[in-house]
N, C-alpha and C. Protein backbone atom coordinates (compact mmCIF):
# COMPACT_ATOMS: atom_id res chain seq x y z
N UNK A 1 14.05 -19.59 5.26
CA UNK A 1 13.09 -19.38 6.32
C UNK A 1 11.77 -18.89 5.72
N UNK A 2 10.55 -19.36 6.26
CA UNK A 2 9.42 -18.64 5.77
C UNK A 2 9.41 -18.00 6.57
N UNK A 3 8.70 -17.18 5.42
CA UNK A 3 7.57 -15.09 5.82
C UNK A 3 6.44 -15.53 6.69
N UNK A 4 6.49 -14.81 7.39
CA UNK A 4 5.19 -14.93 8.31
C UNK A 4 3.97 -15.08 7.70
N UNK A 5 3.13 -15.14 8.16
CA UNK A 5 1.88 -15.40 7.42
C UNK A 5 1.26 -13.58 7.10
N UNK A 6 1.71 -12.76 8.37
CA UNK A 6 1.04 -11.29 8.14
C UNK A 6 2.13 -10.69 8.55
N UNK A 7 3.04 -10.25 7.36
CA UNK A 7 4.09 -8.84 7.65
C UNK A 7 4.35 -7.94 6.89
N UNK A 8 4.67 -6.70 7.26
CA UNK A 8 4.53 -5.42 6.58
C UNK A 8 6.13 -5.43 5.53
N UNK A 9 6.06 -5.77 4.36
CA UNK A 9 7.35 -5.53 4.04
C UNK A 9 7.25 -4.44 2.94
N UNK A 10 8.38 -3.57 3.10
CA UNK A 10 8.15 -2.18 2.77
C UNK A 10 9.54 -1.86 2.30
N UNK A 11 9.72 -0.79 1.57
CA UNK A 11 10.78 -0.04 0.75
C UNK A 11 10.68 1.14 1.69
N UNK A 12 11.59 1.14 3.13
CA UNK A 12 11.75 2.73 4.36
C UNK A 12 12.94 2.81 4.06
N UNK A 13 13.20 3.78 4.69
CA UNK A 13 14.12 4.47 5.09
C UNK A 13 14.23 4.82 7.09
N UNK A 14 14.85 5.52 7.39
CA UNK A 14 14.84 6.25 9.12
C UNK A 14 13.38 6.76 9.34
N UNK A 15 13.26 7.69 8.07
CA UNK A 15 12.14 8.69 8.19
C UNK A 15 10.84 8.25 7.27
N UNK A 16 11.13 7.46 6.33
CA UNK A 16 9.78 7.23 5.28
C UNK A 16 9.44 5.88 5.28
N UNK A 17 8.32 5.55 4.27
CA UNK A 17 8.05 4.30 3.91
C UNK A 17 7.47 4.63 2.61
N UNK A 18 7.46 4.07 1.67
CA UNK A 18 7.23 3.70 0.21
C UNK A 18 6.22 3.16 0.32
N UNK A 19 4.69 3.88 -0.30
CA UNK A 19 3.97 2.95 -0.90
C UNK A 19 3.29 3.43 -2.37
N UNK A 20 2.50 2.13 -2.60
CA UNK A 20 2.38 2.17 -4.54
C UNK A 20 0.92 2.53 -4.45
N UNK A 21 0.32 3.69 -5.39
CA UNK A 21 -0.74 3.91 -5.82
C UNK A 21 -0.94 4.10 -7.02
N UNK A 22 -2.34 3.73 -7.94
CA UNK A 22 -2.36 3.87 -9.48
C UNK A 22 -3.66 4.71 -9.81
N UNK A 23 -3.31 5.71 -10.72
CA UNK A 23 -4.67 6.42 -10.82
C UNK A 23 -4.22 7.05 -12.44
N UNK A 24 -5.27 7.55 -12.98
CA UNK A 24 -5.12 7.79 -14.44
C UNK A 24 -4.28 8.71 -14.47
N UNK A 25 -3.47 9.44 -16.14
CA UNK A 25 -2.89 9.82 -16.01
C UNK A 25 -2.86 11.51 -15.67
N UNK A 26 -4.52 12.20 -15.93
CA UNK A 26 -4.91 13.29 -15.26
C UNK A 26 -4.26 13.35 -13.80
N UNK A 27 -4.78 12.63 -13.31
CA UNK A 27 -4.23 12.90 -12.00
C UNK A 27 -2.86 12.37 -11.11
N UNK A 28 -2.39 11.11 -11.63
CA UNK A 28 -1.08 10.77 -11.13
C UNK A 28 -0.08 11.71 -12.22
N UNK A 29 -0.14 12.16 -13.05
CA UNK A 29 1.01 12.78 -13.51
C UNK A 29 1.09 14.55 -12.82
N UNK A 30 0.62 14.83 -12.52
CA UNK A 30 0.47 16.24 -12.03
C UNK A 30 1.50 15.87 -10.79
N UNK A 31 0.52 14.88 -9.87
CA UNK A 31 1.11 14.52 -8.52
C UNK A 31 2.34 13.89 -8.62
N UNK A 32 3.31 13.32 -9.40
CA UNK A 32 4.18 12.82 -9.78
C UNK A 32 5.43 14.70 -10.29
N UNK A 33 4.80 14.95 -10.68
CA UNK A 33 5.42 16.44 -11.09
C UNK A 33 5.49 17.66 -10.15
N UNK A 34 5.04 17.62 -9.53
CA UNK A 34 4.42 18.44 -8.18
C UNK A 34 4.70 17.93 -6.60
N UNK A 35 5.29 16.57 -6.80
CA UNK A 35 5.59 15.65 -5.15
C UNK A 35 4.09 15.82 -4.36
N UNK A 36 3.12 16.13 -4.92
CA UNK A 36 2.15 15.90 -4.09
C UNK A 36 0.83 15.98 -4.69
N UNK A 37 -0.19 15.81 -4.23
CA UNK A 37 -1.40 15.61 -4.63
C UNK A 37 -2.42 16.42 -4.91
N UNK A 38 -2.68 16.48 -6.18
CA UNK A 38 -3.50 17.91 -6.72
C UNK A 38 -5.15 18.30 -5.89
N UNK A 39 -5.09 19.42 -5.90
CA UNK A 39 -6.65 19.67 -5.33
C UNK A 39 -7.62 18.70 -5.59
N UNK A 40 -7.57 18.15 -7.04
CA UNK A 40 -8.41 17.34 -7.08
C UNK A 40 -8.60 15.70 -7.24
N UNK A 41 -7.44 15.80 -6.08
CA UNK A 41 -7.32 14.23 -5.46
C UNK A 41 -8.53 14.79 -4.30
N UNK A 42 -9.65 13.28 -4.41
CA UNK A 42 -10.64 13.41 -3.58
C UNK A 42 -10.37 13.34 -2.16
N UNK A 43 -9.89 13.90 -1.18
CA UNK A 43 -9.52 14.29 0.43
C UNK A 43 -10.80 13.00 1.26
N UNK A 44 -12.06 13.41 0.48
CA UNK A 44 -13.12 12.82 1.58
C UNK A 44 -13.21 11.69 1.20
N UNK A 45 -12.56 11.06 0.36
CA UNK A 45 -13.15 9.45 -0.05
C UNK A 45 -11.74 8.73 0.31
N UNK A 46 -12.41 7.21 0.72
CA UNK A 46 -11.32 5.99 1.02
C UNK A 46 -10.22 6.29 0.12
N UNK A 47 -9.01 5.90 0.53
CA UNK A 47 -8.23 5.82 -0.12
C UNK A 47 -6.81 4.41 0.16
N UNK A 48 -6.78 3.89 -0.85
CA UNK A 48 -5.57 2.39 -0.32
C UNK A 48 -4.50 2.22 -0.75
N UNK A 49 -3.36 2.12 0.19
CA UNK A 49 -2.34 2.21 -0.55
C UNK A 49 -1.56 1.01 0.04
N UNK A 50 -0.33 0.81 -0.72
CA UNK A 50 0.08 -0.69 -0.30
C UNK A 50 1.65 -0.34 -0.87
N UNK A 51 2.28 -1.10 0.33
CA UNK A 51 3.94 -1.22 0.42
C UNK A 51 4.51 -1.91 -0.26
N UNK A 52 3.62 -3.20 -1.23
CA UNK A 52 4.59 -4.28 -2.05
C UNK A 52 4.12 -3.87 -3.43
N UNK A 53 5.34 -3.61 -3.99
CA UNK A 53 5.17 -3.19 -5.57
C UNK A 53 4.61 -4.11 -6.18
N UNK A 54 4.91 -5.55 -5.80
CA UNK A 54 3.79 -6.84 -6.52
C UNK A 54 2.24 -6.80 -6.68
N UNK A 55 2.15 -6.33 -5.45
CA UNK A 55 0.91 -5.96 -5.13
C UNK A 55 -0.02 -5.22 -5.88
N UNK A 56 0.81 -4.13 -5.82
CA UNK A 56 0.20 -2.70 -6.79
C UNK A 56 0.21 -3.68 -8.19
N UNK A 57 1.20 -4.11 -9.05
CA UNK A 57 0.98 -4.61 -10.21
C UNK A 57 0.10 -5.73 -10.07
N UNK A 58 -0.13 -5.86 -9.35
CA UNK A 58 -1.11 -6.98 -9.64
C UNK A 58 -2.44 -6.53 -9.91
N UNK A 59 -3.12 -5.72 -8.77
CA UNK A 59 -3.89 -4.53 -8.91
C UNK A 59 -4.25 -3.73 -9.83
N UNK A 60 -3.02 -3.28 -10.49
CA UNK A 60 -3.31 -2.54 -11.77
C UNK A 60 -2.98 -2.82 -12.82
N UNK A 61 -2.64 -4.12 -13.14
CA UNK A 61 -2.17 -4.91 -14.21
C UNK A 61 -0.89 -4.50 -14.63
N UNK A 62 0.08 -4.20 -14.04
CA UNK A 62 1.02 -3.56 -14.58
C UNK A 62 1.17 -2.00 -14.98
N UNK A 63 -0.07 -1.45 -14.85
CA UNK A 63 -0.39 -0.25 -15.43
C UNK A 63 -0.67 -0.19 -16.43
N UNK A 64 -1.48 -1.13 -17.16
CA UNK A 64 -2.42 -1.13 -18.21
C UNK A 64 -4.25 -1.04 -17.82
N UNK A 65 -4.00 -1.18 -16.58
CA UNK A 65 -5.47 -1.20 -16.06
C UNK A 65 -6.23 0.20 -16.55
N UNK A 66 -7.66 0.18 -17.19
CA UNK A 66 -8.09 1.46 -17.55
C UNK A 66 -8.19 2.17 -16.18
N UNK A 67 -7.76 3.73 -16.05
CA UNK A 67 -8.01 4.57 -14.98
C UNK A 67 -7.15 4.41 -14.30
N UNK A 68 -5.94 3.65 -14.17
CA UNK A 68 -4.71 2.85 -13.45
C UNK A 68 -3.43 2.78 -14.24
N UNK A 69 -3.17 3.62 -15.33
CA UNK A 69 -1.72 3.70 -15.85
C UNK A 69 -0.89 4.37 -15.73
N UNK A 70 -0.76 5.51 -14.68
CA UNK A 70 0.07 5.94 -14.05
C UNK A 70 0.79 5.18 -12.44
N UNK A 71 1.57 4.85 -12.44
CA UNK A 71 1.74 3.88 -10.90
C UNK A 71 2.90 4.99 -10.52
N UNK A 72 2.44 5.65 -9.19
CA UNK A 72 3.12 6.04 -8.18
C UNK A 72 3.58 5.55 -7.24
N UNK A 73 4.99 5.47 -6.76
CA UNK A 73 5.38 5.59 -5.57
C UNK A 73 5.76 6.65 -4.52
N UNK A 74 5.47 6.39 -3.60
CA UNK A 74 4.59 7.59 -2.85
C UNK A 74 5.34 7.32 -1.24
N UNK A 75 6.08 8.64 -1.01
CA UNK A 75 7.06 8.67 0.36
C UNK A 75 6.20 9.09 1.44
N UNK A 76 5.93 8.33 2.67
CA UNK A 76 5.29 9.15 3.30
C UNK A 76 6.22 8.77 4.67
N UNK A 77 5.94 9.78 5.52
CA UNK A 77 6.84 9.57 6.87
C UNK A 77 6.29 8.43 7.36
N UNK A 78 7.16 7.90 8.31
CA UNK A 78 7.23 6.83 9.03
C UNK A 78 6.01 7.46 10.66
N UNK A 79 5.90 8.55 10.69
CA UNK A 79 5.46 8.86 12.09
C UNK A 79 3.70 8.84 11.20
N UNK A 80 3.20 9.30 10.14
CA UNK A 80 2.14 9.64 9.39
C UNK A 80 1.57 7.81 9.20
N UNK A 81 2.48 6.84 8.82
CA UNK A 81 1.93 5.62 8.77
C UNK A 81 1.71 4.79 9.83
N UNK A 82 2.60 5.11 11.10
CA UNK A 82 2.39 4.00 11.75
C UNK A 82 0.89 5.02 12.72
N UNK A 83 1.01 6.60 12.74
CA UNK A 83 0.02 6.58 13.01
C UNK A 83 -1.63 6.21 12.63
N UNK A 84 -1.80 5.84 10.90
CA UNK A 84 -2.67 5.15 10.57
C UNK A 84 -2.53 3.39 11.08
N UNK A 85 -1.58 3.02 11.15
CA UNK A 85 -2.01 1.95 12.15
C UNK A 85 -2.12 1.90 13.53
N UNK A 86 -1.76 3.00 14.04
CA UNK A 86 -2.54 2.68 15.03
C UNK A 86 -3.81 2.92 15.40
N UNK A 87 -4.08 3.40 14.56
CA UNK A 87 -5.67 4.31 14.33
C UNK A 87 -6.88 3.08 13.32
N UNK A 88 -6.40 2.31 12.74
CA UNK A 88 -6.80 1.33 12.07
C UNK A 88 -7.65 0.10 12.42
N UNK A 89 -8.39 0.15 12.16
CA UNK A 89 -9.66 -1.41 12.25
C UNK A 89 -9.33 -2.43 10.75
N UNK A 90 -9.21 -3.29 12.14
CA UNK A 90 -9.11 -4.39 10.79
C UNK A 90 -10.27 -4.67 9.96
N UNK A 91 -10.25 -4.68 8.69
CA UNK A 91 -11.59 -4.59 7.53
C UNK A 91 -12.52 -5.70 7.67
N UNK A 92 -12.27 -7.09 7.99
CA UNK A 92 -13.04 -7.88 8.60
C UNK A 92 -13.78 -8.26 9.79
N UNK A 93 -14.15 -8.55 10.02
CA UNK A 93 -14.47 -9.46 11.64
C UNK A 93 -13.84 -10.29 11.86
N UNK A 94 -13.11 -10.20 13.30
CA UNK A 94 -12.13 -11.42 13.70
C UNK A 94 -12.79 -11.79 14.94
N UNK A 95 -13.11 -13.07 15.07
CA UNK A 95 -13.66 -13.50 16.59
C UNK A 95 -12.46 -13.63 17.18
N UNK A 96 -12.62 -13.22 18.57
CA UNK A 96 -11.37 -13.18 19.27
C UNK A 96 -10.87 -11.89 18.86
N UNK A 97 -10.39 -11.40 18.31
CA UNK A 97 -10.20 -9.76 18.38
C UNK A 97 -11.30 -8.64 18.76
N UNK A 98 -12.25 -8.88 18.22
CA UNK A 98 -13.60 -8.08 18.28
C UNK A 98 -14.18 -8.95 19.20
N UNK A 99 -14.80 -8.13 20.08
CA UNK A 99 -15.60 -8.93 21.31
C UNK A 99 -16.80 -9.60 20.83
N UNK A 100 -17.66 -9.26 19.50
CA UNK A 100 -18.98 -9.55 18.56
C UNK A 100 -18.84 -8.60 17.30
N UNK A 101 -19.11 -8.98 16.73
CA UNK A 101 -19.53 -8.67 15.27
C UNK A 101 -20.06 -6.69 15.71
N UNK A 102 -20.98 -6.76 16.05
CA UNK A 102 -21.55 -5.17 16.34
C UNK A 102 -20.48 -4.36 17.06
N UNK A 103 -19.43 -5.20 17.60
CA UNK A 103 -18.20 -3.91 18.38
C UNK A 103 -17.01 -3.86 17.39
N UNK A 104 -17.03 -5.12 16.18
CA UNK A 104 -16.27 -4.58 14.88
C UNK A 104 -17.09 -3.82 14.04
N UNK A 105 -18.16 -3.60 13.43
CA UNK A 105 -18.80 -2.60 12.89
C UNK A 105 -18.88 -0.83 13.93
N UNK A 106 -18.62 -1.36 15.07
CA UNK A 106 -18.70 0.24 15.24
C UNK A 106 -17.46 0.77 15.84
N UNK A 107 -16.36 0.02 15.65
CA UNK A 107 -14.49 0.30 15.46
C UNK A 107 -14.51 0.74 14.14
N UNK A 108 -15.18 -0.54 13.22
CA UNK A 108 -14.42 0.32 11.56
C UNK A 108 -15.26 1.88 11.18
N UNK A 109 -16.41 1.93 11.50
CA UNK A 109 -17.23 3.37 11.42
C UNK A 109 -16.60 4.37 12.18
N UNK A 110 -15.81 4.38 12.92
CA UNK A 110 -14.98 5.40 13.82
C UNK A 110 -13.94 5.55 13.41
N UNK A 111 -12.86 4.04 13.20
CA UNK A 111 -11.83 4.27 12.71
C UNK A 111 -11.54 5.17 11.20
N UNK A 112 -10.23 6.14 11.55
CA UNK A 112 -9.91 6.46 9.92
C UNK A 112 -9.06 5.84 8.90
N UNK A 113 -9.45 4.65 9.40
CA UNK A 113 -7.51 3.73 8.81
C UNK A 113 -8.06 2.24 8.93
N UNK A 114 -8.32 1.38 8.02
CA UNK A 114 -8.59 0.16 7.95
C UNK A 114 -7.19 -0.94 7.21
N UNK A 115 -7.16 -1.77 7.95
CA UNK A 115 -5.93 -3.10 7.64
C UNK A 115 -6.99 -4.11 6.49
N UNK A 116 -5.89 -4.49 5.72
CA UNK A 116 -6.59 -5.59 5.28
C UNK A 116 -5.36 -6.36 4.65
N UNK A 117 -5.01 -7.79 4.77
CA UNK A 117 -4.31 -8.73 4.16
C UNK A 117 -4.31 -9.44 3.13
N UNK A 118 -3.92 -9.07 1.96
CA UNK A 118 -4.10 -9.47 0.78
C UNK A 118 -2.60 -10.57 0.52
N UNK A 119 -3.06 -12.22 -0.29
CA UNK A 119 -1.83 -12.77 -0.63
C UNK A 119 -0.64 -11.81 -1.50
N UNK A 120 0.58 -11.77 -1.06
CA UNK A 120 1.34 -11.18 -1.67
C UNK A 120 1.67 -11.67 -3.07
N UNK A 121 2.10 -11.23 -3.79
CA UNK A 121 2.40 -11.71 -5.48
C UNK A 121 3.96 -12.07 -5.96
N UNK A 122 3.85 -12.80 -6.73
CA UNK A 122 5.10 -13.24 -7.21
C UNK A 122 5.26 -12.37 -8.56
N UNK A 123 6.08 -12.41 -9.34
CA UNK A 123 6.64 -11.74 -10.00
C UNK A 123 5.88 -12.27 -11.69
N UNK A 124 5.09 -13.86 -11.52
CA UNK A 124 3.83 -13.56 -12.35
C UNK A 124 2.81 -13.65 -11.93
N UNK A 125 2.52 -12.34 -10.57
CA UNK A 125 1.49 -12.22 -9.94
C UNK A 125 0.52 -13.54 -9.43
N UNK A 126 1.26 -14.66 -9.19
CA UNK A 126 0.49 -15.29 -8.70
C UNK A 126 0.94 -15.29 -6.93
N UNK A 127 -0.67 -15.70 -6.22
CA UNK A 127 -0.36 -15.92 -4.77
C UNK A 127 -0.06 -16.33 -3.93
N UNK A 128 1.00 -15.90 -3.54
CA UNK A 128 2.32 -16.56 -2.54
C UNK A 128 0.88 -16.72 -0.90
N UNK A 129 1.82 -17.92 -0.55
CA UNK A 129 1.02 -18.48 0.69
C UNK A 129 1.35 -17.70 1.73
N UNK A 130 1.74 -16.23 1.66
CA UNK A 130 1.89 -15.49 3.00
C UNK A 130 1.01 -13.93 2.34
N UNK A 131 1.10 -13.27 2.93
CA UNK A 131 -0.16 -11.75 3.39
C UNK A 131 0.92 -10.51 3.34
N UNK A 132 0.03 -9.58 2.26
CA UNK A 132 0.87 -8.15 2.10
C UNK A 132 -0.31 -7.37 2.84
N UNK A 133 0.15 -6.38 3.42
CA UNK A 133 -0.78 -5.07 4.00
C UNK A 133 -1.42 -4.23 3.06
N UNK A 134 -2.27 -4.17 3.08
CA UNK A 134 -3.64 -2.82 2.25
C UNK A 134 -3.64 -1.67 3.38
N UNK A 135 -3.61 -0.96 3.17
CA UNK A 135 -3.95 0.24 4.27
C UNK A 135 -4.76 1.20 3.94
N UNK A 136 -6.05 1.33 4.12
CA UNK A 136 -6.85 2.15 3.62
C UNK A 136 -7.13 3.24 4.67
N UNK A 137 -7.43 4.81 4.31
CA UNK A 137 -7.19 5.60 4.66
C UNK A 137 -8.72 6.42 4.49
N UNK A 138 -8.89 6.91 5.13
CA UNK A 138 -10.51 7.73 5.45
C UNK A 138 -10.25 9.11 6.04
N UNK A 139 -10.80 10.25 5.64
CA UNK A 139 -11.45 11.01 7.10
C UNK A 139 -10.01 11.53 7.19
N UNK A 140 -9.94 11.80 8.57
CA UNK A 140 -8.50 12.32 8.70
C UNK A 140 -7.33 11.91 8.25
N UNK A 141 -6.91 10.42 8.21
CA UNK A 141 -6.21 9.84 7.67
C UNK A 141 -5.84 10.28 6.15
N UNK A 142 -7.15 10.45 5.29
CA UNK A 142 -6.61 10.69 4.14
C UNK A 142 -6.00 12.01 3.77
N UNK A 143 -6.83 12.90 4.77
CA UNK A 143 -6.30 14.29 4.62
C UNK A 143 -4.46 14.28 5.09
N UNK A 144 -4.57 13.81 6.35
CA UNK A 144 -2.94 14.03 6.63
C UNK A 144 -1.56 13.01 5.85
N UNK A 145 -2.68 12.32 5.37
CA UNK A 145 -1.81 11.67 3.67
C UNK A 145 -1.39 12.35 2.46
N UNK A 146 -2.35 13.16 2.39
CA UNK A 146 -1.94 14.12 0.98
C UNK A 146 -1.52 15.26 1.48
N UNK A 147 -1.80 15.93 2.66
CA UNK A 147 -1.52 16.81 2.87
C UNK A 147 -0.17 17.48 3.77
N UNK A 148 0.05 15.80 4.78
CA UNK A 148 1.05 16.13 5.72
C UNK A 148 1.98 15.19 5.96
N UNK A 149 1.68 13.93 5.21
CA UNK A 149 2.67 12.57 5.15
C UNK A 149 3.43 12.88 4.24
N UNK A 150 2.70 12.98 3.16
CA UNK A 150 3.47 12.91 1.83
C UNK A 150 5.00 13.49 1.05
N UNK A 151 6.10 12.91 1.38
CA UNK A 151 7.10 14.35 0.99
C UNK A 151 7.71 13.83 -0.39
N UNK A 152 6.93 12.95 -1.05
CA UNK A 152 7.81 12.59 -2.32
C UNK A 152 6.98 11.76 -3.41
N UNK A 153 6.83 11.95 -4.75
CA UNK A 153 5.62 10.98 -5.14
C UNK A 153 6.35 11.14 -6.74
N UNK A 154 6.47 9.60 -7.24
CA UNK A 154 7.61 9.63 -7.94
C UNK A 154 6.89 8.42 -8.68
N UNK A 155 6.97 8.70 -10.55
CA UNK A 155 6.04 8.37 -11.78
C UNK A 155 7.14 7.05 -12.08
N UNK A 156 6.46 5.46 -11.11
CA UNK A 156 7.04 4.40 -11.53
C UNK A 156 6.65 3.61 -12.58
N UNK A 157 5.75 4.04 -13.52
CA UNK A 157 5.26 3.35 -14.66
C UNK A 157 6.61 2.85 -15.77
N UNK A 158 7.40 3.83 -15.82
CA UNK A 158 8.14 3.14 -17.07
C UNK A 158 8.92 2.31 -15.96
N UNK A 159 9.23 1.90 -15.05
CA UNK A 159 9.91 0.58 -14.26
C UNK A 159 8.84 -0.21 -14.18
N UNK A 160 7.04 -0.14 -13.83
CA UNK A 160 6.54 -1.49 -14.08
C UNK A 160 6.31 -2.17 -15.74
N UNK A 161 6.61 -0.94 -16.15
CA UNK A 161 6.60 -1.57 -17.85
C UNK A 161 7.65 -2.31 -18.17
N UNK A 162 8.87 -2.16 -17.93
CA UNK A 162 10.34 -2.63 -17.69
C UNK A 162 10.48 -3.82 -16.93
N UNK A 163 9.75 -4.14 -15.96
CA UNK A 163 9.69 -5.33 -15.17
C UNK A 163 8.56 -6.40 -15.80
N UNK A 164 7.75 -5.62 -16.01
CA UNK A 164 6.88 -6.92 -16.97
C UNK A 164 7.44 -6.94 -17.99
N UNK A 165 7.96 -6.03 -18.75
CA UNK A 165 8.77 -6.91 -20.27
C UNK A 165 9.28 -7.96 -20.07
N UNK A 166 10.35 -7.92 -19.28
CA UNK A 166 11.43 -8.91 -18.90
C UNK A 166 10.70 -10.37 -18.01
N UNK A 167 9.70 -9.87 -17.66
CA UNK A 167 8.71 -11.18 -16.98
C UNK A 167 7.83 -11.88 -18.25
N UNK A 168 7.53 -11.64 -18.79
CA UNK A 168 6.87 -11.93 -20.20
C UNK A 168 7.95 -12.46 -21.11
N UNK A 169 9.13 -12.06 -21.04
CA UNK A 169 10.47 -12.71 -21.73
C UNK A 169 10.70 -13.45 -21.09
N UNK A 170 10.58 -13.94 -19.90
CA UNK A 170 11.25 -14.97 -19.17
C UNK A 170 12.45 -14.96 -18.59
N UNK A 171 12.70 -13.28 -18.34
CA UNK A 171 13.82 -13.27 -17.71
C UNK A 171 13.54 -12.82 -16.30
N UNK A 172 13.10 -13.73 -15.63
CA UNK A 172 12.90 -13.13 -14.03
C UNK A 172 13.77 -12.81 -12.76
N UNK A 173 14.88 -13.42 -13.48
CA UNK A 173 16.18 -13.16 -12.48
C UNK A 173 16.06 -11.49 -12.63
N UNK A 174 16.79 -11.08 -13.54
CA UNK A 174 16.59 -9.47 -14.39
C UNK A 174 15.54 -8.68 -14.05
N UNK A 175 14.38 -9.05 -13.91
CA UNK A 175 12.90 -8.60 -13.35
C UNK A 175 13.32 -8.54 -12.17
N UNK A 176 13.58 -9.61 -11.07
CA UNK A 176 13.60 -9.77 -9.76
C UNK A 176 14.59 -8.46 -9.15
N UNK A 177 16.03 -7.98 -10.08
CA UNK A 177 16.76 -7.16 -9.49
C UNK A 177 16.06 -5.98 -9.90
N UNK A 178 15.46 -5.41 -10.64
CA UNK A 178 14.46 -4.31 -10.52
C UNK A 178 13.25 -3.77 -9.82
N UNK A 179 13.75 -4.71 -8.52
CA UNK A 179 12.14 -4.60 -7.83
C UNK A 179 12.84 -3.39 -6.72
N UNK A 180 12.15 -3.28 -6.00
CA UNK A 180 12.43 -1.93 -4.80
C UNK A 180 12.54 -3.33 -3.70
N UNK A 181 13.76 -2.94 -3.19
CA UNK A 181 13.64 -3.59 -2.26
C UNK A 181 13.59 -3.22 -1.04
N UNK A 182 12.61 -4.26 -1.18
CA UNK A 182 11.27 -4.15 0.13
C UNK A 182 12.03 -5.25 1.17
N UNK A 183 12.04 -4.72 2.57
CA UNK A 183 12.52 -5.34 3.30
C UNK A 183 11.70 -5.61 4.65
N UNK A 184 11.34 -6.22 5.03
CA UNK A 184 10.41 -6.37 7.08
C UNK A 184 10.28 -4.77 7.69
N UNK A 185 9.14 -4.31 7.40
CA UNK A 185 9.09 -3.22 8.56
C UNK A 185 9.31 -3.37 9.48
N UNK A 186 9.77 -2.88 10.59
CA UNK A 186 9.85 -2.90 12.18
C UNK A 186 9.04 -2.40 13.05
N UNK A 187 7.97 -3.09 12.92
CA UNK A 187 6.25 -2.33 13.60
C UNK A 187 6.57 -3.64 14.56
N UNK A 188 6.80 -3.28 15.43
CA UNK A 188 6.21 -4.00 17.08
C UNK A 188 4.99 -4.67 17.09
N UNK A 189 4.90 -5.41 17.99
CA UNK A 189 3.48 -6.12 18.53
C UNK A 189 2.46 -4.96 18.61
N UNK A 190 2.66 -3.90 19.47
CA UNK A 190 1.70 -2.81 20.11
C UNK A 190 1.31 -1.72 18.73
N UNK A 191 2.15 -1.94 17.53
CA UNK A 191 1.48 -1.41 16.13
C UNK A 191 -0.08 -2.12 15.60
N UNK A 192 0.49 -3.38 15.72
CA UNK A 192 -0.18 -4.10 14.93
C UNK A 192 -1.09 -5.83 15.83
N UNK A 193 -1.36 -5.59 16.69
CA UNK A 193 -2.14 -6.27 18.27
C UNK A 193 -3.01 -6.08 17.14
N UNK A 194 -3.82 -4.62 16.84
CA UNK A 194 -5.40 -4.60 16.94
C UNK A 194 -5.92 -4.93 15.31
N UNK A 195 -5.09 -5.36 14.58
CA UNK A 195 -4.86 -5.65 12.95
C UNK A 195 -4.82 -6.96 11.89
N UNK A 196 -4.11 -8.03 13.35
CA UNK A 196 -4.20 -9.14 12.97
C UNK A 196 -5.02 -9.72 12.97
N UNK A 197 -5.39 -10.54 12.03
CA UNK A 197 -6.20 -11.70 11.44
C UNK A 197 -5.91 -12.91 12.05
């Protein structure tokens, strides 16, 4: 069966959802040691995080990217994310969603939580013909991310190093069972109405 063209597939649980962030090792290793995010994770600036581990490696090259070799995975409640989507403007202009162009520019300037659909990745990062979620976080959003979502933040670099070995060897079966498996979130229509593309 094909994947929808736009679905949230995610590594949850009852209570959490898994997503991947990469930042140098100043600052993801503290937060990796600590389950949470040091004072001087920036609170007031955008912040994006994303549910498909493909994704993130693709993004950060595996974690060779300069400023990007620490890769976190990062627990945050299920009540903390879906309230950034519902709080969320989609990052583009959609005719037919947005009544004009000027009533999507002054949703995303209000909103603290922006959607955006990026092709999802295959396992040699190339782009699969269906859409992973970006979720970018602002303003309140980011604060109650580091500060009140967050209950777990866990240093996945030596598993994306481990998964690209074995992808670079050509063993992708072996790669493929080391992935987190990510399965269909269960976000309703009334999550995600104001998001789609």
């Amino acid at each position: 069966m094909d994947a929808p063209q736009q679905q949230i597939r995610a590594l949850h649980t009852e209570s959490t959802v898994t997503v991947y962030q990469a930042y140098a090792p100043a600052l993801g290793l503290p937060a990796a040691r600590d389950g949470r995010f040091p004072g001087a994770w920036k609170r007031d600036r955008m912040t994006w995080i994303k549910p498909s581990f493909l994704w993130m490696m693709y993004r950060c090259a595996w974690g060779v990217k300069e400023g990007q070799e620490t890769v976190l995975a990062v627990e945050i409640t299920r009540e903390g994310f879906e309230w950034a989507l519902r709080h969320a403007c989609l990052s583009h202009y959609e005719p037919g969603l947005h009544p004009d162009r000027a009533a999507w520019k002054r949703e995303l300037r209000r909103a603290p939580a922006r959607v955006q659909w990026d092709p999802e990745r295959d396992l040699r990062l190339r782009a699969l013909p269906y859409r992973s979620l970006q979720l970018g976080l602002s303003g309140e959003a980011a604060r109650r991310y580091a500060d009140e979502w967050t209950t777990a933040v866990t240093d996945v670099t030596p598993l994306a190093h481990e998964v690209h070995a074995l992808v670079r060897d050509g063993e992708l079966d072996a790669a493929a069972r080391l992935l987190p498996g990510e399965t269909p979130y269960p976000a309703g229509e009334d999550l995600l109405a104001r998001v789609r593309a």
